[in-house]
C-alpha atoms as a PDB file:
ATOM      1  CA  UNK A   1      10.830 -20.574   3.845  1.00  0.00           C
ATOM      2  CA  UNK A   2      10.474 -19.757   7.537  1.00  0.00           C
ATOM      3  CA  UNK A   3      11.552 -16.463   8.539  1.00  0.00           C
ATOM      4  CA  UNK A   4      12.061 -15.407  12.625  1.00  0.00           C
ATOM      5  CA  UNK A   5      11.966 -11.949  13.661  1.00  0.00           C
ATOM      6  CA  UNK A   6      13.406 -11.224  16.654  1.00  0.00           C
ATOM      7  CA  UNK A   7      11.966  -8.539  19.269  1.00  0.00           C
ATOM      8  CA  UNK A   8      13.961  -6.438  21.279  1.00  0.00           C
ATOM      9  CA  UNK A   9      13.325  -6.837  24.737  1.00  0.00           C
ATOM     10  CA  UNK A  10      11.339  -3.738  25.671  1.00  0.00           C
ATOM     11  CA  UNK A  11       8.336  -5.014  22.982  1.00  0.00           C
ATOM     12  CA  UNK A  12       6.303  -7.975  22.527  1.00  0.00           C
ATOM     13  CA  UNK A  13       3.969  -8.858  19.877  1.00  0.00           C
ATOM     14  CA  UNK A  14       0.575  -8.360  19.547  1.00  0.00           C
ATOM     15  CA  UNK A  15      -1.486 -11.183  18.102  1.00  0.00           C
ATOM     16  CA  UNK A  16      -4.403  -9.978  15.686  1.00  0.00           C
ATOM     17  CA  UNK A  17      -6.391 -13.808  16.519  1.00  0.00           C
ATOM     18  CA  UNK A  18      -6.825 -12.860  20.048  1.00  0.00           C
ATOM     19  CA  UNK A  19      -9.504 -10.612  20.184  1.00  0.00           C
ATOM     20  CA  UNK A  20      -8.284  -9.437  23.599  1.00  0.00           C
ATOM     21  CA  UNK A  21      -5.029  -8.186  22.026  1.00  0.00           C
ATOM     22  CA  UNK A  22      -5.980  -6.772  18.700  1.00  0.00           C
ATOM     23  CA  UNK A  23      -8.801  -4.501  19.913  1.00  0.00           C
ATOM     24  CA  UNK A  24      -8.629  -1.055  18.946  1.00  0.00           C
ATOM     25  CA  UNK A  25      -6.040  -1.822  15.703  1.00  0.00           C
ATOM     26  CA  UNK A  26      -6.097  -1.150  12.285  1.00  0.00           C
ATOM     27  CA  UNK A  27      -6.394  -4.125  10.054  1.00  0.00           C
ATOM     28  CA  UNK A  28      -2.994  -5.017   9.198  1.00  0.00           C
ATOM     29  CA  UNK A  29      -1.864  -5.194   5.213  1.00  0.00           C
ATOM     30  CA  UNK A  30       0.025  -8.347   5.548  1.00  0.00           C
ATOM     31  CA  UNK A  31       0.828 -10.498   3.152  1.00  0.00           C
ATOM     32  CA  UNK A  32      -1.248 -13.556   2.006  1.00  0.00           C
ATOM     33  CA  UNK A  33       2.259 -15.389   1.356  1.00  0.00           C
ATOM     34  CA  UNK A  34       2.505 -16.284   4.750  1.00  0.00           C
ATOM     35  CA  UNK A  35       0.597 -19.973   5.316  1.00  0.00           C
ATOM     36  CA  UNK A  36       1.240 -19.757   9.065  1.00  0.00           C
ATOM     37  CA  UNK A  37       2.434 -17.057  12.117  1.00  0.00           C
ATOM     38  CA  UNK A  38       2.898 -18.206  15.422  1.00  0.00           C
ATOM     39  CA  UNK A  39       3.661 -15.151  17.859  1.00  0.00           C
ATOM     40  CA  UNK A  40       5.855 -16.171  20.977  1.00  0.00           C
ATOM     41  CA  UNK A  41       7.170 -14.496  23.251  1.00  0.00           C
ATOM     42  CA  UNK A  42      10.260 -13.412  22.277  1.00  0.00           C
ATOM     43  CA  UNK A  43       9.601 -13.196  18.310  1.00  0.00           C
ATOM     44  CA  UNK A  44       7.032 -14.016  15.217  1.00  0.00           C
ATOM     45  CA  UNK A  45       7.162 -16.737  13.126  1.00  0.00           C
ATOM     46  CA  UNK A  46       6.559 -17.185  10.020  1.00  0.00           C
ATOM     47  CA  UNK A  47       6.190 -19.925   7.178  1.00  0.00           C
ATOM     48  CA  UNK A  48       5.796 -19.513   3.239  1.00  0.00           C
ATOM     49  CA  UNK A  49       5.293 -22.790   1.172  1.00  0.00           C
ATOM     50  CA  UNK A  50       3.854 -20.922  -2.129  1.00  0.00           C
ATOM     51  CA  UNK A  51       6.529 -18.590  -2.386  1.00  0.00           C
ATOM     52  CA  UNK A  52       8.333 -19.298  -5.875  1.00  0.00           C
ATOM     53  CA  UNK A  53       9.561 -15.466  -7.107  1.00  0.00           C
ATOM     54  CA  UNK A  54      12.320 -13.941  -6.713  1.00  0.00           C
ATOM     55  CA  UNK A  55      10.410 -10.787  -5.357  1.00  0.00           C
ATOM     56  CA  UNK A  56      10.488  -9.028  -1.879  1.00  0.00           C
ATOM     57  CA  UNK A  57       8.494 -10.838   0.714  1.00  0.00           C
ATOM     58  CA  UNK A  58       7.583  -8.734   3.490  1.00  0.00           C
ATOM     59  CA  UNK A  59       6.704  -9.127   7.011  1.00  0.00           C
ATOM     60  CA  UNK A  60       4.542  -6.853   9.373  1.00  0.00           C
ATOM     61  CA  UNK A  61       2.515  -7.286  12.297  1.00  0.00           C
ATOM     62  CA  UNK A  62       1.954  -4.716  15.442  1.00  0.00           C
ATOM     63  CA  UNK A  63       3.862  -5.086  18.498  1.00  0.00           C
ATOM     64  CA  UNK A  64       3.999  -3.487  21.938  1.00  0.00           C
ATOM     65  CA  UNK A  65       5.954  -1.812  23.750  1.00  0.00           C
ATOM     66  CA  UNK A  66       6.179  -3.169  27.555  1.00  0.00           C
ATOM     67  CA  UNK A  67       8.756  -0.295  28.862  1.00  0.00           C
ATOM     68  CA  UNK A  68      10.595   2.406  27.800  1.00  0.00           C
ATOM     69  CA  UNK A  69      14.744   2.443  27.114  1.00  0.00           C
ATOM     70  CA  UNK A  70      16.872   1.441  24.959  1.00  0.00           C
ATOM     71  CA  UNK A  71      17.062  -2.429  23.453  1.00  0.00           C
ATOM     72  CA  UNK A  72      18.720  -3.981  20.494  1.00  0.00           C
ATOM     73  CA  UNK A  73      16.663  -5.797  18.077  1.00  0.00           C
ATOM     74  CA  UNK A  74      18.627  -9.025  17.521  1.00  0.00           C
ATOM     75  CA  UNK A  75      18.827  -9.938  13.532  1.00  0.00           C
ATOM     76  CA  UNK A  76      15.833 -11.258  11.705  1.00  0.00           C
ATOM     77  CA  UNK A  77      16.500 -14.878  10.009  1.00  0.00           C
ATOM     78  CA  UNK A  78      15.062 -15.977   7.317  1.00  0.00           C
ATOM     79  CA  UNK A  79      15.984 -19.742   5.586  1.00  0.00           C
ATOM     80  CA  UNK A  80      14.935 -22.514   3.695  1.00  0.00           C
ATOM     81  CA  UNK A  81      13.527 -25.188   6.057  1.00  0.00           C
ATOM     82  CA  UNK A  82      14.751 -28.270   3.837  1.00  0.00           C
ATOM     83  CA  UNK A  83      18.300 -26.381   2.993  1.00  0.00           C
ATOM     84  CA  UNK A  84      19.312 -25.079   5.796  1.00  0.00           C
ATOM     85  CA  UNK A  85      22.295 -23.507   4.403  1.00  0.00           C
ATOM     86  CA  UNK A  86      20.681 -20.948   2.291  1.00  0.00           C
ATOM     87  CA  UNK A  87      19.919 -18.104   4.470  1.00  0.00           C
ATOM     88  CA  UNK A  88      19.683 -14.719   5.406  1.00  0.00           C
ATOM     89  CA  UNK A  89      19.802 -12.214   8.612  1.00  0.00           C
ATOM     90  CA  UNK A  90      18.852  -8.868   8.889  1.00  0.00           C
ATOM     91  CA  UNK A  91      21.107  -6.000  10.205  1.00  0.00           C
ATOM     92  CA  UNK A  92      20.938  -5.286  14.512  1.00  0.00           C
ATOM     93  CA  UNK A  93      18.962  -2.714  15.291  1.00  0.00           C
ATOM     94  CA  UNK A  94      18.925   0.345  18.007  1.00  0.00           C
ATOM     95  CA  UNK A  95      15.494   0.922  19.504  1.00  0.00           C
ATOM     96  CA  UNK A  96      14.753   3.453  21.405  1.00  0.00           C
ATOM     97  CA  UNK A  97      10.687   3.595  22.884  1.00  0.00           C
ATOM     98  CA  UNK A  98       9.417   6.585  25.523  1.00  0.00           C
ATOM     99  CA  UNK A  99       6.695   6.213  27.822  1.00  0.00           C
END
């Protein structure tokens, strides 16, 4: 399974291996699923190999937000990497961040 979450434009992701970035955070309760994350610029990714139930599998990590306004947060996508065709997105959201 790979799932992509898409930032909105006015927040970028914060990643807890660089010390630089993750200073000052709480440890986050993520879940041990996840074999790999790769934070890029414009969303996280993530990869689950173990994953065999049919229960919720859940997704968090910090971001940042880089300037105030409103942005849409384009759909999260989540898939099977070897069957493409079964997949899901996530509903667009409305953020709104304040200085």
């Amino acid at each position: 399974l790979v799932l992509e979450d898409y930032l909105p434009a006015c927040m970028e992701a914060i990643n807890p291996e660089v010390p630089s970035q993750a200073a000052g955070l709480p440890d986050c309760d993520c879940s041990t699923l996840f074999d790999r994350k790769e934070y890029l610029a414009h969303r996280v990714r993530a990869f689950c190999t173990r994953w065999a139930s049919r229960d919720l599998l859940n997704m968090q990590y910090y971001a940042r937000v880089k300037r105030a306004g409103t942005s849409m947060a384009p759909p999260a996508h989540a898939q099977l990497m070897y069957e493409p065709q079964t997949y899901g997105l996530s509903p667009n959201t409305k953020v709104i961040s304040k200085p």
